[in-house]
PDB file of N, CA and C in Angstrom:
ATOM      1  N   UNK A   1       0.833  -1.188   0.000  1.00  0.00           N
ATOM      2  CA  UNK A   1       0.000   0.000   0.000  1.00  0.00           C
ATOM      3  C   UNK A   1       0.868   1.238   0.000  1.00  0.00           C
ATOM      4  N   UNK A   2       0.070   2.160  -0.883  1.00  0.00           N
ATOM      5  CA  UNK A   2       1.286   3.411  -0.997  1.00  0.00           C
ATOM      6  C   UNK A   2       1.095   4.303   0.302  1.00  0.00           C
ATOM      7  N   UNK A   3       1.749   5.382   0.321  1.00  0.00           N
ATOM      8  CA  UNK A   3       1.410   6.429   1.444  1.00  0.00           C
ATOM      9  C   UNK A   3       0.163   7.060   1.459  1.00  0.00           C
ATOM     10  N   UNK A   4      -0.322   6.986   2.991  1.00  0.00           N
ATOM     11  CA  UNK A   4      -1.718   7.645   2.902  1.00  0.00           C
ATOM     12  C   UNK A   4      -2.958   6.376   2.519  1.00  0.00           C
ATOM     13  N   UNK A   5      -2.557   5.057   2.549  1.00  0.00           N
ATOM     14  CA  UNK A   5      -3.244   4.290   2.089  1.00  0.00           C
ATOM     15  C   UNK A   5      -4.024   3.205   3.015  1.00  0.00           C
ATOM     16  N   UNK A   6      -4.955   2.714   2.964  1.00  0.00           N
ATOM     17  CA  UNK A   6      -5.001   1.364   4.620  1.00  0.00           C
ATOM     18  C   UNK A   6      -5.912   1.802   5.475  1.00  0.00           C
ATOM     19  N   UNK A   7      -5.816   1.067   6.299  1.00  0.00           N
ATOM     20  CA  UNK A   7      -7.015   1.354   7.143  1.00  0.00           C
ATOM     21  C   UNK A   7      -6.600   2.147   8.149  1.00  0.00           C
ATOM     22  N   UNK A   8      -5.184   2.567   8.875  1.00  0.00           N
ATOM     23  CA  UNK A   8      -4.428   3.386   9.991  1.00  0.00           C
ATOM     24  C   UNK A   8      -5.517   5.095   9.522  1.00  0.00           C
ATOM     25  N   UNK A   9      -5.120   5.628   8.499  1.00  0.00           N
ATOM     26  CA  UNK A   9      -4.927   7.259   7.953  1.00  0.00           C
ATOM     27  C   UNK A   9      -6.314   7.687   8.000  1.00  0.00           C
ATOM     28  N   UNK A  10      -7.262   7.158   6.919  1.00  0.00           N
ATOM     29  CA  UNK A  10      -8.687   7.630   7.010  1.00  0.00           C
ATOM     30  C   UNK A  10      -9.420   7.295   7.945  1.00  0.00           C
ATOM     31  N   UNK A  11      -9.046   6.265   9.289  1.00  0.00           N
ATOM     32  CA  UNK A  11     -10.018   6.493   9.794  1.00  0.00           C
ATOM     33  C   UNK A  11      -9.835   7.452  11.087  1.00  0.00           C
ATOM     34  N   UNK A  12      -8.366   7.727  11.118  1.00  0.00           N
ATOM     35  CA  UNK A  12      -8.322   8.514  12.672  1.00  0.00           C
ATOM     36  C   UNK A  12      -9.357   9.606  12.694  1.00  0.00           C
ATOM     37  N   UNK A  13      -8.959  10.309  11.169  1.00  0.00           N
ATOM     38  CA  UNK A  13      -9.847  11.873  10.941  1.00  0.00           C
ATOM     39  C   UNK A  13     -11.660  11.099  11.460  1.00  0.00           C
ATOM     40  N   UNK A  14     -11.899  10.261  10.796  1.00  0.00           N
ATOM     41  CA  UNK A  14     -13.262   9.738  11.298  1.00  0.00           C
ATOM     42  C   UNK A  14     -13.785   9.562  12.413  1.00  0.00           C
ATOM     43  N   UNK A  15     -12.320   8.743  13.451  1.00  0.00           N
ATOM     44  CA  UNK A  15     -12.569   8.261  14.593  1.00  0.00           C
ATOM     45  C   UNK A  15     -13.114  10.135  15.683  1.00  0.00           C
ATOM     46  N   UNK A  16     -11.718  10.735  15.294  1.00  0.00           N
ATOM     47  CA  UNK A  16     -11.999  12.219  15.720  1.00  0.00           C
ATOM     48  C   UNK A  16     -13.168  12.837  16.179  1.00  0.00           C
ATOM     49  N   UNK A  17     -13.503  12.819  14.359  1.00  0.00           N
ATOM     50  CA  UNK A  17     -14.844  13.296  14.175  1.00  0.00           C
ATOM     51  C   UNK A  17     -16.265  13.006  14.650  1.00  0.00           C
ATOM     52  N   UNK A  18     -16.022  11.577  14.960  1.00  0.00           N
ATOM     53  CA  UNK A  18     -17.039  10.954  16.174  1.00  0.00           C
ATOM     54  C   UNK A  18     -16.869  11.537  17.740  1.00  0.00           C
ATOM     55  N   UNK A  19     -15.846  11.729  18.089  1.00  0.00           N
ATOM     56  CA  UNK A  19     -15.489  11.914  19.197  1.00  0.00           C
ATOM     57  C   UNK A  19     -15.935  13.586  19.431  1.00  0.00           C
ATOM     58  N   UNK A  20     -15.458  14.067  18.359  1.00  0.00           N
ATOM     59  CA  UNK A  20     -16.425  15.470  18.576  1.00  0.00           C
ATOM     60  C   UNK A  20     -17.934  16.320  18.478  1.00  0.00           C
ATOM     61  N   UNK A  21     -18.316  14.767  17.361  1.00  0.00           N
ATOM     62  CA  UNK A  21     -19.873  15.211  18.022  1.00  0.00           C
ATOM     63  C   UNK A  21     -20.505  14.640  19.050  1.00  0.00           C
ATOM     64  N   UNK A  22     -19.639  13.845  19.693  1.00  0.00           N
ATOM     65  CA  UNK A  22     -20.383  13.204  20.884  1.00  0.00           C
ATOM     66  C   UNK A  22     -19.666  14.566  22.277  1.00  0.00           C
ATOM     67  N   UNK A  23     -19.227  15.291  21.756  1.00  0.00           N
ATOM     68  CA  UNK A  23     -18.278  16.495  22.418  1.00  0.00           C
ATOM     69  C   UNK A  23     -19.893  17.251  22.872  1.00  0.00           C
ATOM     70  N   UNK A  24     -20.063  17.458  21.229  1.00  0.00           N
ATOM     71  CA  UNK A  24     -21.045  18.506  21.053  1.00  0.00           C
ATOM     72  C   UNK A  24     -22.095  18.420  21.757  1.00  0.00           C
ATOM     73  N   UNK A  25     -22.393  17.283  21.499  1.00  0.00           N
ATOM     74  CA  UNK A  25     -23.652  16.600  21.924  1.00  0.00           C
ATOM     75  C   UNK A  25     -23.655  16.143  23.648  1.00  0.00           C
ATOM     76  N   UNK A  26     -23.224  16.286  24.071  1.00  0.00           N
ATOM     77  CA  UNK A  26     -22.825  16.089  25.643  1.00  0.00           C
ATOM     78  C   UNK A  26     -22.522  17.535  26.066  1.00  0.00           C
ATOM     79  N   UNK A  27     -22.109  18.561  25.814  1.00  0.00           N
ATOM     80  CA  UNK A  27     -21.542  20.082  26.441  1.00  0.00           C
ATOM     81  C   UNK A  27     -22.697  20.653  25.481  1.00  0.00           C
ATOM     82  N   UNK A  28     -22.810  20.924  24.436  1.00  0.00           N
ATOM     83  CA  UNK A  28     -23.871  21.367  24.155  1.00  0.00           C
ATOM     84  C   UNK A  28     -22.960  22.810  22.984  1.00  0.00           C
ATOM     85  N   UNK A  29     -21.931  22.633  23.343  1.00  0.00           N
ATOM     86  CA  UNK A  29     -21.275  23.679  22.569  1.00  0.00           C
ATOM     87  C   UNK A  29     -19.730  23.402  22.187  1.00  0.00           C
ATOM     88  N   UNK A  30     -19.086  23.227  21.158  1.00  0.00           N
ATOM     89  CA  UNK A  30     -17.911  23.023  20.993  1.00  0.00           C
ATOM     90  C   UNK A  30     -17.077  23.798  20.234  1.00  0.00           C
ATOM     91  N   UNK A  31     -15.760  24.032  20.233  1.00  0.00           N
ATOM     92  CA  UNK A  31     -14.639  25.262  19.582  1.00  0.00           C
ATOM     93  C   UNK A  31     -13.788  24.344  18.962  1.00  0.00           C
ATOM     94  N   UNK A  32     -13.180  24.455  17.912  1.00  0.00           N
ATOM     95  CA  UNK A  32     -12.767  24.028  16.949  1.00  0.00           C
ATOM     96  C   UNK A  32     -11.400  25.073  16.475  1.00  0.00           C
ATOM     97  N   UNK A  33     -10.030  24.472  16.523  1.00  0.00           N
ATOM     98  CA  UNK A  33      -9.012  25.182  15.486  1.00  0.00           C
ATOM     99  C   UNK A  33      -9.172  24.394  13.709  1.00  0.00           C
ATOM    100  N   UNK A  34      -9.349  25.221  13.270  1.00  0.00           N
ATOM    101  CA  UNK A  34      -9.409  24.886  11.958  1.00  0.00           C
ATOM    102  C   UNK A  34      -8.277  25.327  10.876  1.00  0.00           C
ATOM    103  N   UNK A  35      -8.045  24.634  10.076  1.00  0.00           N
ATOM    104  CA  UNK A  35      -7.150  25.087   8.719  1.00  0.00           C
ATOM    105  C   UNK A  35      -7.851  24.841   7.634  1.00  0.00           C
ATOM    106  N   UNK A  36      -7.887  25.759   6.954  1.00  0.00           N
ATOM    107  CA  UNK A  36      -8.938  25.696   6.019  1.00  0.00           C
ATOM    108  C   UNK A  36      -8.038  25.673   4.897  1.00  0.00           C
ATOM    109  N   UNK A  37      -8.617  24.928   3.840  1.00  0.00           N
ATOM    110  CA  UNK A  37      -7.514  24.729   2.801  1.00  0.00           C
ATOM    111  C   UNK A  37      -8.360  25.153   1.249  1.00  0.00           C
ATOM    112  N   UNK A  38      -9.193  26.399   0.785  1.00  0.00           N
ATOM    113  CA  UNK A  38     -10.399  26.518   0.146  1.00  0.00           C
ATOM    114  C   UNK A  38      -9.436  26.878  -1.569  1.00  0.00           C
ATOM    115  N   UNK A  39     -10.359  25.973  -2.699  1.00  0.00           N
ATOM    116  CA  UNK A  39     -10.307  26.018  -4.256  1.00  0.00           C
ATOM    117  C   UNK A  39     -10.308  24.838  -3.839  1.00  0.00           C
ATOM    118  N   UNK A  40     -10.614  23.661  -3.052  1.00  0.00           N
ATOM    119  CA  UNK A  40     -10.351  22.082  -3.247  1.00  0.00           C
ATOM    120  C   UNK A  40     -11.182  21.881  -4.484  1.00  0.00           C
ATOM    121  N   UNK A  41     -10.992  20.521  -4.949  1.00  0.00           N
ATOM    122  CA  UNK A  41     -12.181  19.949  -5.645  1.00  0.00           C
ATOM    123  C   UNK A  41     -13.866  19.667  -5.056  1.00  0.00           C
ATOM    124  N   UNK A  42     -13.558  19.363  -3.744  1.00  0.00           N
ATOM    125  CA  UNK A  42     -14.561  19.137  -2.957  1.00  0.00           C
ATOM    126  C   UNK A  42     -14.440  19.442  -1.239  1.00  0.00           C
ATOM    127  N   UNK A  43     -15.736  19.626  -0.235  1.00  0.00           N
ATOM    128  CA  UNK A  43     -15.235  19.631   0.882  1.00  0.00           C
ATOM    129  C   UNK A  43     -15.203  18.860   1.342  1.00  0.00           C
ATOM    130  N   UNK A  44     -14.251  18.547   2.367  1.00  0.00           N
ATOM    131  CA  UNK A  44     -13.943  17.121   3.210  1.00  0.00           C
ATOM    132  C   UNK A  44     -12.821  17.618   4.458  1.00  0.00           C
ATOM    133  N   UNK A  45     -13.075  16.912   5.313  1.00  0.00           N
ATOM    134  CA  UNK A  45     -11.842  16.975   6.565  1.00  0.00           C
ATOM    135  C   UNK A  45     -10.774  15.980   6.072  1.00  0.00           C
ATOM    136  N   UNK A  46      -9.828  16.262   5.864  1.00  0.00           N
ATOM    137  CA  UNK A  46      -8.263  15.949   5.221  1.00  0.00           C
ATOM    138  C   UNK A  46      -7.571  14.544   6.606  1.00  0.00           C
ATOM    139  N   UNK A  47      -7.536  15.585   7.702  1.00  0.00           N
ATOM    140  CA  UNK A  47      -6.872  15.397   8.521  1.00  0.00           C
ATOM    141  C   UNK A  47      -6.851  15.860   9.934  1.00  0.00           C
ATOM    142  N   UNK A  48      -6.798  15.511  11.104  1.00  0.00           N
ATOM    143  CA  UNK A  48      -6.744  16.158  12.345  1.00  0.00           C
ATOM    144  C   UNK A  48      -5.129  15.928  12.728  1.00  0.00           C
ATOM    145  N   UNK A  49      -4.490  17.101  13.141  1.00  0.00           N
ATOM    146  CA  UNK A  49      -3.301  17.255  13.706  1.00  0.00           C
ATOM    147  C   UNK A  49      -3.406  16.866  15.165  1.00  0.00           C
ATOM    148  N   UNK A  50      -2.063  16.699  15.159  1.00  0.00           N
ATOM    149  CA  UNK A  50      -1.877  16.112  16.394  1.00  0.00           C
ATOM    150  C   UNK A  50      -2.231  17.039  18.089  1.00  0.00           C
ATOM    151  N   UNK A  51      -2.225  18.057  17.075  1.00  0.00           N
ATOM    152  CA  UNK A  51      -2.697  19.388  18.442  1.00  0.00           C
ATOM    153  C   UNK A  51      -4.569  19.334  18.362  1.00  0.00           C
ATOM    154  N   UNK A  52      -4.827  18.837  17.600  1.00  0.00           N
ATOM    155  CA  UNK A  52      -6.379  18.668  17.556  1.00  0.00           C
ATOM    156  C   UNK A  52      -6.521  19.879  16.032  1.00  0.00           C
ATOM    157  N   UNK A  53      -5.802  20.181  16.066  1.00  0.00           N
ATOM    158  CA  UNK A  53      -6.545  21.202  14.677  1.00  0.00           C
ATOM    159  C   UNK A  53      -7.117  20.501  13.272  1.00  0.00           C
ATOM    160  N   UNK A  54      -8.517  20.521  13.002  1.00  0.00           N
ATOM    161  CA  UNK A  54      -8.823  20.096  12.148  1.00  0.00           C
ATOM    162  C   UNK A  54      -8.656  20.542  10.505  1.00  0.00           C
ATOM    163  N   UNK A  55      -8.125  20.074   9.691  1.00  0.00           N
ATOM    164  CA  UNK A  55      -7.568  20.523   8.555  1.00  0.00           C
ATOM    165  C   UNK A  55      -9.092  20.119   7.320  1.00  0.00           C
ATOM    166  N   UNK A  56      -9.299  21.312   6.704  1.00  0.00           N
ATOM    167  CA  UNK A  56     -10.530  21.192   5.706  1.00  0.00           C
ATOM    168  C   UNK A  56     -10.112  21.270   4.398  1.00  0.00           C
ATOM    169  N   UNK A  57     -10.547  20.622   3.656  1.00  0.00           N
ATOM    170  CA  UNK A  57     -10.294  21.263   2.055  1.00  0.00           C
ATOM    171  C   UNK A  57     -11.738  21.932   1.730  1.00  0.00           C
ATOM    172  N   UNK A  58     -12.213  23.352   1.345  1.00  0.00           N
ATOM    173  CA  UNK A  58     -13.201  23.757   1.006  1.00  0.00           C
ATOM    174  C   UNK A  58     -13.088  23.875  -0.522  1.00  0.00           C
ATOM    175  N   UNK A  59     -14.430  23.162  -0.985  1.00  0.00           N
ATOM    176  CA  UNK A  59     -14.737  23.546  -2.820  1.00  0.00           C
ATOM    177  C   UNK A  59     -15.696  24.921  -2.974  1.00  0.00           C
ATOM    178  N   UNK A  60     -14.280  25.929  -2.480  1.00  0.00           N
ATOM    179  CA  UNK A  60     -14.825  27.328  -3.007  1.00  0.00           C
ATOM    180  C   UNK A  60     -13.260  28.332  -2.642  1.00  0.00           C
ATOM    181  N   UNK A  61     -13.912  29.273  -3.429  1.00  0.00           N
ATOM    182  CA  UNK A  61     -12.522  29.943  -3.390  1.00  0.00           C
ATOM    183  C   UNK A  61     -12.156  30.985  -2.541  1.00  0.00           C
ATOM    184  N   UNK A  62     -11.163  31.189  -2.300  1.00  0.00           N
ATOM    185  CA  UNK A  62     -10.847  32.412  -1.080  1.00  0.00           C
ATOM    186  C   UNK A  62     -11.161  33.902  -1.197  1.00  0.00           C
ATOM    187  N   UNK A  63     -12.582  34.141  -2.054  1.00  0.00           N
ATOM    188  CA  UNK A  63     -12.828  35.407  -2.066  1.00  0.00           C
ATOM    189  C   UNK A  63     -14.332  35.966  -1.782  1.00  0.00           C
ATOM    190  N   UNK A  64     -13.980  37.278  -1.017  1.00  0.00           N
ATOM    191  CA  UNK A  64     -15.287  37.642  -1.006  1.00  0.00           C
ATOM    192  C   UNK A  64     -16.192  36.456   0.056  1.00  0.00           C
ATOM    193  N   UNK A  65     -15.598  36.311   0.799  1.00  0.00           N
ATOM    194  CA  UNK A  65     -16.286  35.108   2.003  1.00  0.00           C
ATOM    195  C   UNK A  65     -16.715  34.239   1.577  1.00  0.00           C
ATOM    196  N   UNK A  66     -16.702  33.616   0.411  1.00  0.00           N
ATOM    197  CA  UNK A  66     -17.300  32.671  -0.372  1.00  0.00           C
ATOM    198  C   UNK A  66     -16.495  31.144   0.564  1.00  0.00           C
ATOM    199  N   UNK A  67     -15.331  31.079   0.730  1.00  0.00           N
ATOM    200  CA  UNK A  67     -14.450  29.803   1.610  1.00  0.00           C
ATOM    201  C   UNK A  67     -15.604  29.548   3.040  1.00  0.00           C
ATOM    202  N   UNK A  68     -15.656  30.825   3.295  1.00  0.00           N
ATOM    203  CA  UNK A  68     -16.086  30.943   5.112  1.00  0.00           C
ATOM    204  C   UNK A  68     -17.599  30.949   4.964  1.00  0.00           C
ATOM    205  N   UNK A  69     -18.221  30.836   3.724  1.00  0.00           N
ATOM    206  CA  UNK A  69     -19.528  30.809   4.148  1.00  0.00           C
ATOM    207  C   UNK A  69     -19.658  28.956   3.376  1.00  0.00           C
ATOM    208  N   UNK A  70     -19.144  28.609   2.417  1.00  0.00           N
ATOM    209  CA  UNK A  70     -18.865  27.395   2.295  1.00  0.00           C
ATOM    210  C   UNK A  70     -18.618  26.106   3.596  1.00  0.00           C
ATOM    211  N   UNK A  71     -17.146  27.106   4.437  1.00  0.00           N
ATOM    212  CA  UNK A  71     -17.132  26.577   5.173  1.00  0.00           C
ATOM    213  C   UNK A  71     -18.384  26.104   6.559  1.00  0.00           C
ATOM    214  N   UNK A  72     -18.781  27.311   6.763  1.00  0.00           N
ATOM    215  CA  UNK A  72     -20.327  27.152   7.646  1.00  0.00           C
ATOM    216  C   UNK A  72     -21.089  26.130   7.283  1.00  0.00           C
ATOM    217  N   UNK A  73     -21.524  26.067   5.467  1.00  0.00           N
ATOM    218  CA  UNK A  73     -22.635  24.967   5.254  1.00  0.00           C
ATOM    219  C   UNK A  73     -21.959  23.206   5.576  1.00  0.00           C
ATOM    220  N   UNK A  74     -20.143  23.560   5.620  1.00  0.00           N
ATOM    221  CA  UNK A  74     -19.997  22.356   5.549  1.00  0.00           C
ATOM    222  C   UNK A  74     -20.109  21.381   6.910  1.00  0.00           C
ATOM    223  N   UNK A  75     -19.638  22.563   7.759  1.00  0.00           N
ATOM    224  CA  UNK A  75     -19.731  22.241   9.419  1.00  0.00           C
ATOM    225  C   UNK A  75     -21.381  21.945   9.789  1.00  0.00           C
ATOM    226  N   UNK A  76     -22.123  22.493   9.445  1.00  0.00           N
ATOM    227  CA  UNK A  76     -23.425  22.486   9.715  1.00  0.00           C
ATOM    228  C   UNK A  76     -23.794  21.293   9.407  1.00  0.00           C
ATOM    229  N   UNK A  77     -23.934  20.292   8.167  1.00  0.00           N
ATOM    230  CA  UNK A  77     -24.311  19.446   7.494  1.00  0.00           C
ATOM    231  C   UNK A  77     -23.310  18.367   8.003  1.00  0.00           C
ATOM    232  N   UNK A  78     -22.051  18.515   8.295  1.00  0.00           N
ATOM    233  CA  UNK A  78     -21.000  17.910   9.473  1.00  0.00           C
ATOM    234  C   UNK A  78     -21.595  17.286  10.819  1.00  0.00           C
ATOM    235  N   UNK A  79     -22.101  18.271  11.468  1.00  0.00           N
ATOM    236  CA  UNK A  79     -22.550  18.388  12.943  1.00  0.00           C
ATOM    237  C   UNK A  79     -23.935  18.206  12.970  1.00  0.00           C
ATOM    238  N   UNK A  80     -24.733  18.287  11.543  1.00  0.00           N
ATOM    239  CA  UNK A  80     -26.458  18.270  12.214  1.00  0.00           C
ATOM    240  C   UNK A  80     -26.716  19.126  12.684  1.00  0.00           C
ATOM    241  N   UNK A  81     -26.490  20.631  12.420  1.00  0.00           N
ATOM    242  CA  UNK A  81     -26.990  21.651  13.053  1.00  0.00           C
ATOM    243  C   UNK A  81     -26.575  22.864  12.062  1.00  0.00           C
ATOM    244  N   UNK A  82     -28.269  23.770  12.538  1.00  0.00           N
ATOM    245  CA  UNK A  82     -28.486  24.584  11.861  1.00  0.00           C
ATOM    246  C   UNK A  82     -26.941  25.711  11.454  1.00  0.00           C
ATOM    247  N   UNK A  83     -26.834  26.463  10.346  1.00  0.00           N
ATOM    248  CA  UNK A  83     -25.831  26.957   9.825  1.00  0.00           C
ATOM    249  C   UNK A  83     -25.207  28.374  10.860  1.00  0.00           C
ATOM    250  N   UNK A  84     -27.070  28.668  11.447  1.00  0.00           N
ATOM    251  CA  UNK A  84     -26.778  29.590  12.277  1.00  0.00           C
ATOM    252  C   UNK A  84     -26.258  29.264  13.783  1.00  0.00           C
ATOM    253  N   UNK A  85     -26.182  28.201  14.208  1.00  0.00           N
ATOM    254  CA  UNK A  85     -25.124  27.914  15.192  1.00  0.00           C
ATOM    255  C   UNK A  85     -24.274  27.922  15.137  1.00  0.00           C
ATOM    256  N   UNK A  86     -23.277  28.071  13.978  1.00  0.00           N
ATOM    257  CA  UNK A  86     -21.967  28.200  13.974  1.00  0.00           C
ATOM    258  C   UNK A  86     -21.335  29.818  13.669  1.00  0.00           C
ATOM    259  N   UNK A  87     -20.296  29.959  14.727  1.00  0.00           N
ATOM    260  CA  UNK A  87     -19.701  31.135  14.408  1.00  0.00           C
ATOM    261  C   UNK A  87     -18.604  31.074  14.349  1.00  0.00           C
ATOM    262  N   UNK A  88     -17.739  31.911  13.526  1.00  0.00           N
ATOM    263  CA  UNK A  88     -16.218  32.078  13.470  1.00  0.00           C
ATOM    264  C   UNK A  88     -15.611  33.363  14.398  1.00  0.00           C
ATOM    265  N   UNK A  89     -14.854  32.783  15.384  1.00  0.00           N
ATOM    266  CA  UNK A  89     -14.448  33.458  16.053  1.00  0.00           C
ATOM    267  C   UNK A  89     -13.253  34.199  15.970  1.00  0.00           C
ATOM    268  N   UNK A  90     -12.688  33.792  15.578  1.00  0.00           N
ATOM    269  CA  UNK A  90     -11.546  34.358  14.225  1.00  0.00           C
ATOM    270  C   UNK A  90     -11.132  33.839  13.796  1.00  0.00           C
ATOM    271  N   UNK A  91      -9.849  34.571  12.966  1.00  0.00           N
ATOM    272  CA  UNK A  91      -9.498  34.221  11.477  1.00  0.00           C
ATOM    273  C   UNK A  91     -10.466  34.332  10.133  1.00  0.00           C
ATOM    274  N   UNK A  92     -11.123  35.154  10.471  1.00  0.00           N
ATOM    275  CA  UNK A  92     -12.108  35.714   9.524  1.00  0.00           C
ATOM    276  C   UNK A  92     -11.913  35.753   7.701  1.00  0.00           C
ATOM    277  N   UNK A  93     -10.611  36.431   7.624  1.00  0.00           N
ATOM    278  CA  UNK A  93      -9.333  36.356   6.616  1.00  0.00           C
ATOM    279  C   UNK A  93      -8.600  35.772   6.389  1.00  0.00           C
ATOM    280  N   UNK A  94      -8.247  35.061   7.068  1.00  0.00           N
ATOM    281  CA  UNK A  94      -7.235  33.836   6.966  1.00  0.00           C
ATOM    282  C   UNK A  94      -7.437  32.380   6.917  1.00  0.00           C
ATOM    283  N   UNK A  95      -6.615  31.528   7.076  1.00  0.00           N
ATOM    284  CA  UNK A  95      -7.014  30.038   6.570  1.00  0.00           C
ATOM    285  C   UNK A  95      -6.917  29.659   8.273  1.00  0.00           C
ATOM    286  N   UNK A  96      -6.485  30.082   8.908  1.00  0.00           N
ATOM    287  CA  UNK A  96      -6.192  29.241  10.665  1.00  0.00           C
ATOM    288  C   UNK A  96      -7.587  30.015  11.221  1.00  0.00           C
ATOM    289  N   UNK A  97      -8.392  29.591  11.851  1.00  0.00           N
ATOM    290  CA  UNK A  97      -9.707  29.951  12.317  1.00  0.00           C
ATOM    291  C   UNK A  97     -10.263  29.048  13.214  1.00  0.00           C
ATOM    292  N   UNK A  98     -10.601  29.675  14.037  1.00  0.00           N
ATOM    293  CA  UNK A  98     -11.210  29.151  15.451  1.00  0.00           C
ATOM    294  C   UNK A  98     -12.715  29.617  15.300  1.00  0.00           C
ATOM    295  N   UNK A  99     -13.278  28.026  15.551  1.00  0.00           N
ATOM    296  CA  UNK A  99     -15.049  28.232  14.779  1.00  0.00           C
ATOM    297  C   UNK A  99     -15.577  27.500  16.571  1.00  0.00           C
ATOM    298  N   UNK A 100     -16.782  28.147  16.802  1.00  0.00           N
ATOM    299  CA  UNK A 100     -17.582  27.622  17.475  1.00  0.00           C
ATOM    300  C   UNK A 100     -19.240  27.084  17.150  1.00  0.00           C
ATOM    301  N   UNK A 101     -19.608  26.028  17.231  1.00  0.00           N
ATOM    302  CA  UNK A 101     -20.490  25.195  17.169  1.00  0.00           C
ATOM    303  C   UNK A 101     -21.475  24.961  18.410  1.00  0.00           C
ATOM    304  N   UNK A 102     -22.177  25.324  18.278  1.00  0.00           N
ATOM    305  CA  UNK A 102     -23.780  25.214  19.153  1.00  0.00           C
ATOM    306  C   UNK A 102     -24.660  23.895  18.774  1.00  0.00           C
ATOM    307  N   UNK A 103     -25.300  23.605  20.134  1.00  0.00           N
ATOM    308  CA  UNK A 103     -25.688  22.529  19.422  1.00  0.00           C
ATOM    309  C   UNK A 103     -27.500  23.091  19.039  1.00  0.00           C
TER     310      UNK A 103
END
């Protein structure tokens, strides 16, 4: 199997991602470091770093809020919750952004 391949890589980001809506879903509110990675082909969570920062590829481009409002529908449809529970707390402009999630 080449790099990036097997059952180890895709599922940690998965395993994660379980672990944080059961976050959500138990506290009722969760914060998120994000890297946003926006012109992908599609959106998807890439990867979670080892510091917990979740790494995104967004299918939209970095202008005119088009990434960050992309990004919202993707978290929303992510988490099961409305678009308006989520806010960006910063990094508004930039790709490193700290998002909070309501449940």
């Amino acid at each position: 199997m080449g790099r990036g391949q097997g059952w180890g890589r895709p599922c940690y980001p998965l395993l994660m991602l379980v672990a944080f809506k059961e976050m959500l879903q138990s506290k009722g509110t969760l914060t998120l470091s994000i890297n946003v990675r926006p012109g992908a082909s599609k959106s998807s969570v890439k990867r979670i770093l080892a510091d917990g920062t979740v790494v995104i590829d967004i299918a939209a481009a970095p202008e005119k809020g088009k990434a960050n409002e992309a990004l919202l529908r993707f978290l929303a449809e992510e988490f099961s919750v409305p678009k308006s529970h989520i806010e960006i707390l910063s990094g508004e402009t930039g790709r490193k952004k700290r998002v909070k999630i309501e449940r």
